[in-house]
N, C-alpha and C. Protein backbone atom coordinates (compact mmCIF):
# COMPACT_ATOMS: atom_id res chain seq x y z
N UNK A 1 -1.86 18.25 -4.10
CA UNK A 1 -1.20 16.96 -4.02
C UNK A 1 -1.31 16.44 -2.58
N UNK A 2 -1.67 15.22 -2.17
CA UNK A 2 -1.64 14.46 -0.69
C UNK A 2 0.03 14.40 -0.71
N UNK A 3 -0.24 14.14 0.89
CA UNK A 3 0.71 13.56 1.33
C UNK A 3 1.23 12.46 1.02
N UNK A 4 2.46 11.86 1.35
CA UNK A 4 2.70 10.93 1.41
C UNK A 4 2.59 10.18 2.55
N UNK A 5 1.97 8.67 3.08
CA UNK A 5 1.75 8.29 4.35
C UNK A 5 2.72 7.05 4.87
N UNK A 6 2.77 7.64 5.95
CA UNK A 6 3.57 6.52 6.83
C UNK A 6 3.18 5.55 6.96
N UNK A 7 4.30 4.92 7.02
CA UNK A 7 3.71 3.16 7.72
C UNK A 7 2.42 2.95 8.39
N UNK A 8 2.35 3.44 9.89
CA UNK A 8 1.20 3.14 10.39
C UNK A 8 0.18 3.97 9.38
N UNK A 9 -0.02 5.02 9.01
CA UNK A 9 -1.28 5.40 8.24
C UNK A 9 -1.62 4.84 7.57
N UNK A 10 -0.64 3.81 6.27
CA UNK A 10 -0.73 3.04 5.53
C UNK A 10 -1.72 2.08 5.90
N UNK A 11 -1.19 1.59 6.77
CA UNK A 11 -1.55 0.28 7.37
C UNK A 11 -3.00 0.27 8.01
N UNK A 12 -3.72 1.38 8.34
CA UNK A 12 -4.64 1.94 8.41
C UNK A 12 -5.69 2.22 7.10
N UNK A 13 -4.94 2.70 6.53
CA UNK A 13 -5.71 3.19 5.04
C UNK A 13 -6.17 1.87 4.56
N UNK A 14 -5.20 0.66 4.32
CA UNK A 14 -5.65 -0.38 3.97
C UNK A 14 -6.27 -1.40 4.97
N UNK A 15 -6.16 -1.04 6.39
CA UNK A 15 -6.79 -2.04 7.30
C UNK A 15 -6.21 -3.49 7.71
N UNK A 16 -5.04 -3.30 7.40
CA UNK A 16 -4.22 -4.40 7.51
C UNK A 16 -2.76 -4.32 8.81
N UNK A 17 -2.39 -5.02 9.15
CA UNK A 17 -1.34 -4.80 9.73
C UNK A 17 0.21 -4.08 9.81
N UNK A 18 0.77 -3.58 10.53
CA UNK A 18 1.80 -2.66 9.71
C UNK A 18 2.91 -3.99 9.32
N UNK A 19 2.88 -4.86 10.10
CA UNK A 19 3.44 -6.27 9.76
C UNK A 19 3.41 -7.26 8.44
N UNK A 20 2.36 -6.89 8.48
CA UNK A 20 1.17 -7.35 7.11
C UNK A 20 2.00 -6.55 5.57
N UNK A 21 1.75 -5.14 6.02
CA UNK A 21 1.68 -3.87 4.87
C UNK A 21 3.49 -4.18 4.76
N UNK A 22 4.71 -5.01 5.82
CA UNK A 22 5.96 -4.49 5.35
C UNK A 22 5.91 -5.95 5.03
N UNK A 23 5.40 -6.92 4.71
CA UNK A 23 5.41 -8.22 4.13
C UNK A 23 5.68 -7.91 2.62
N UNK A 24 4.42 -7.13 2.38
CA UNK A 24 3.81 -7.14 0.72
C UNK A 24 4.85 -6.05 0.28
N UNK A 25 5.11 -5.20 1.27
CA UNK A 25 6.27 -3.90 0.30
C UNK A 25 7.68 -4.96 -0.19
N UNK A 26 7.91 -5.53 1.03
CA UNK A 26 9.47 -5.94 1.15
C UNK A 26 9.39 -7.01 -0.08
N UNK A 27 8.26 -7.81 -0.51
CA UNK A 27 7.80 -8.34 -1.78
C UNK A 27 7.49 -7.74 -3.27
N UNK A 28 8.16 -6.56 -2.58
CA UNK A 28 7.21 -5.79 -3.73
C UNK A 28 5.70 -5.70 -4.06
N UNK A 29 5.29 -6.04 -3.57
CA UNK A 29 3.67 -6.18 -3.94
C UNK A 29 2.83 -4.87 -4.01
N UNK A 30 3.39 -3.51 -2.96
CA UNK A 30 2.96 -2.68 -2.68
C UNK A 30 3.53 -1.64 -3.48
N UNK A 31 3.51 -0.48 -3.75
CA UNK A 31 4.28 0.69 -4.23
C UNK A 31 4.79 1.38 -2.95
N UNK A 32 5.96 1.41 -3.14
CA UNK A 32 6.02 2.48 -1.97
C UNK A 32 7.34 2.97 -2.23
N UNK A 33 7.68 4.22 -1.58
CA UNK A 33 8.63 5.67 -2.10
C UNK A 33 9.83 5.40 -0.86
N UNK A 34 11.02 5.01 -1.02
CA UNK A 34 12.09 4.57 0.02
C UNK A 34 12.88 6.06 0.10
N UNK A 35 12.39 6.54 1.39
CA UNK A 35 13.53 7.93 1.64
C UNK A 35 14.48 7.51 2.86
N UNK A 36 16.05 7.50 1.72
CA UNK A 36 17.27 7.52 2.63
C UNK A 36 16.93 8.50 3.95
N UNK A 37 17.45 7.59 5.16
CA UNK A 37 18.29 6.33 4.92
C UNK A 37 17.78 5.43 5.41
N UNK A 38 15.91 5.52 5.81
CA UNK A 38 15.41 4.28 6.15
C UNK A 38 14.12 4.24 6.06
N UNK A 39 13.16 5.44 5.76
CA UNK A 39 12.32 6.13 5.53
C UNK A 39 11.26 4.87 4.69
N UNK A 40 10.34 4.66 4.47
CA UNK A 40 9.48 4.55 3.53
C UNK A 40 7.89 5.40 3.98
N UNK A 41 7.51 5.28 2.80
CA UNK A 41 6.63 6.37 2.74
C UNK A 41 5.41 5.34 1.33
N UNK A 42 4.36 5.44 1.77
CA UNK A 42 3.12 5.48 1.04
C UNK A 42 2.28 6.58 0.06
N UNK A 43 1.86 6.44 -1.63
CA UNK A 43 1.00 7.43 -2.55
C UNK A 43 -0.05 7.04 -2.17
N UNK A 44 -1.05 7.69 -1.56
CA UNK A 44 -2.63 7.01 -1.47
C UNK A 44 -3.37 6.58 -2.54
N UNK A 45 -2.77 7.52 -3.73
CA UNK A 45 -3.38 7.01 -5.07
C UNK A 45 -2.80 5.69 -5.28
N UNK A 46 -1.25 5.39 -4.84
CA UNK A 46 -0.98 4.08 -5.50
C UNK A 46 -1.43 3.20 -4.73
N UNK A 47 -1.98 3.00 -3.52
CA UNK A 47 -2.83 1.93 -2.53
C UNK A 47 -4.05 1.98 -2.94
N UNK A 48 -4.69 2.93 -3.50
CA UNK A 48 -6.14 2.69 -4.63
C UNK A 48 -6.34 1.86 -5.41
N UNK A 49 -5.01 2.44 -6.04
CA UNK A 49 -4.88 1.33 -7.16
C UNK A 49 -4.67 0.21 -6.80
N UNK A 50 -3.58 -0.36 -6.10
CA UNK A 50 -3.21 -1.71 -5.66
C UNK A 50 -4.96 -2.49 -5.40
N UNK A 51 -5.53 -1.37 -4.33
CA UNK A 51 -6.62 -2.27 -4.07
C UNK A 51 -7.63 -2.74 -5.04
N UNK A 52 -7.94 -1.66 -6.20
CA UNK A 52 -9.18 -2.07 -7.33
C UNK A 52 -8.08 -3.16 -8.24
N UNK A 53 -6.88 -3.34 -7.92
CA UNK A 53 -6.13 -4.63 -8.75
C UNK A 53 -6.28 -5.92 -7.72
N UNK A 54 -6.72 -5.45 -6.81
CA UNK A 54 -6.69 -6.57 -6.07
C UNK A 54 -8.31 -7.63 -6.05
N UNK A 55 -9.48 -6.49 -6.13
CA UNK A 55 -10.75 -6.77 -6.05
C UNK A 55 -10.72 -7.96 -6.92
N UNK A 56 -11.85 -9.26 -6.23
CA UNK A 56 -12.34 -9.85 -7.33
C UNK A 56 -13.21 -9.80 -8.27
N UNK A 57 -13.42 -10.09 -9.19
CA UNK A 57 -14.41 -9.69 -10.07
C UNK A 57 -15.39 -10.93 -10.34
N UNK A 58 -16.44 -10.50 -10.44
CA UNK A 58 -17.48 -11.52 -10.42
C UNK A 58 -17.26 -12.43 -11.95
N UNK A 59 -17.72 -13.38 -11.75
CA UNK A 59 -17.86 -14.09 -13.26
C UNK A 59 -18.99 -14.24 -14.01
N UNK A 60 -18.72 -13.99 -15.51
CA UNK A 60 -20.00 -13.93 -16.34
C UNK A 60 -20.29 -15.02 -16.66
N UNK A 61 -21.55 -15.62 -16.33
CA UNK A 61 -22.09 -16.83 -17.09
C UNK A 61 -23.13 -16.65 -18.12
C-alpha cells in the first residue's frame, strides 16, 4: 500500500500549486483523507483518478 501524501507532495504529483491543490480540495473537487485536528493527506491512486476524469477526450467525427 503507498503512502498517503502531503500537501506539498500532492501538489507536486499533480504539478500544480499547493494554493491551487487547497482551492479544488476545499471545493471538493479533489479526494482527500482529513486527519484531526488539521491534517490532510492525499491517495495517489485517487489523484490518478481525478486526473484520467479530468483528461479531454478527443471527438469522433
Amino acid at each position: 500500500m503507498k503512502p498517503l501524501l502531503k500537501t506539498k507532495e500532492a501538489a507536486r504529483f499533480l504539478n500544480i500549486s499547493e494554493r491551487k491543490l487547497w482551492e479544488l480540495t476545499n471545493r471538493g473537487e479533489i479526494p482527500s483523507v482529513r486527519i484531526p485536528p488539521r491534517s490532510v493527506r492525499y491517495d495517489p491512486i485517487d489523484l490518478r483518478a481525478w486526473i484520467q476524469q479530468k483528461k479531454k477526450r478527443g471527438r469522433r467525427d
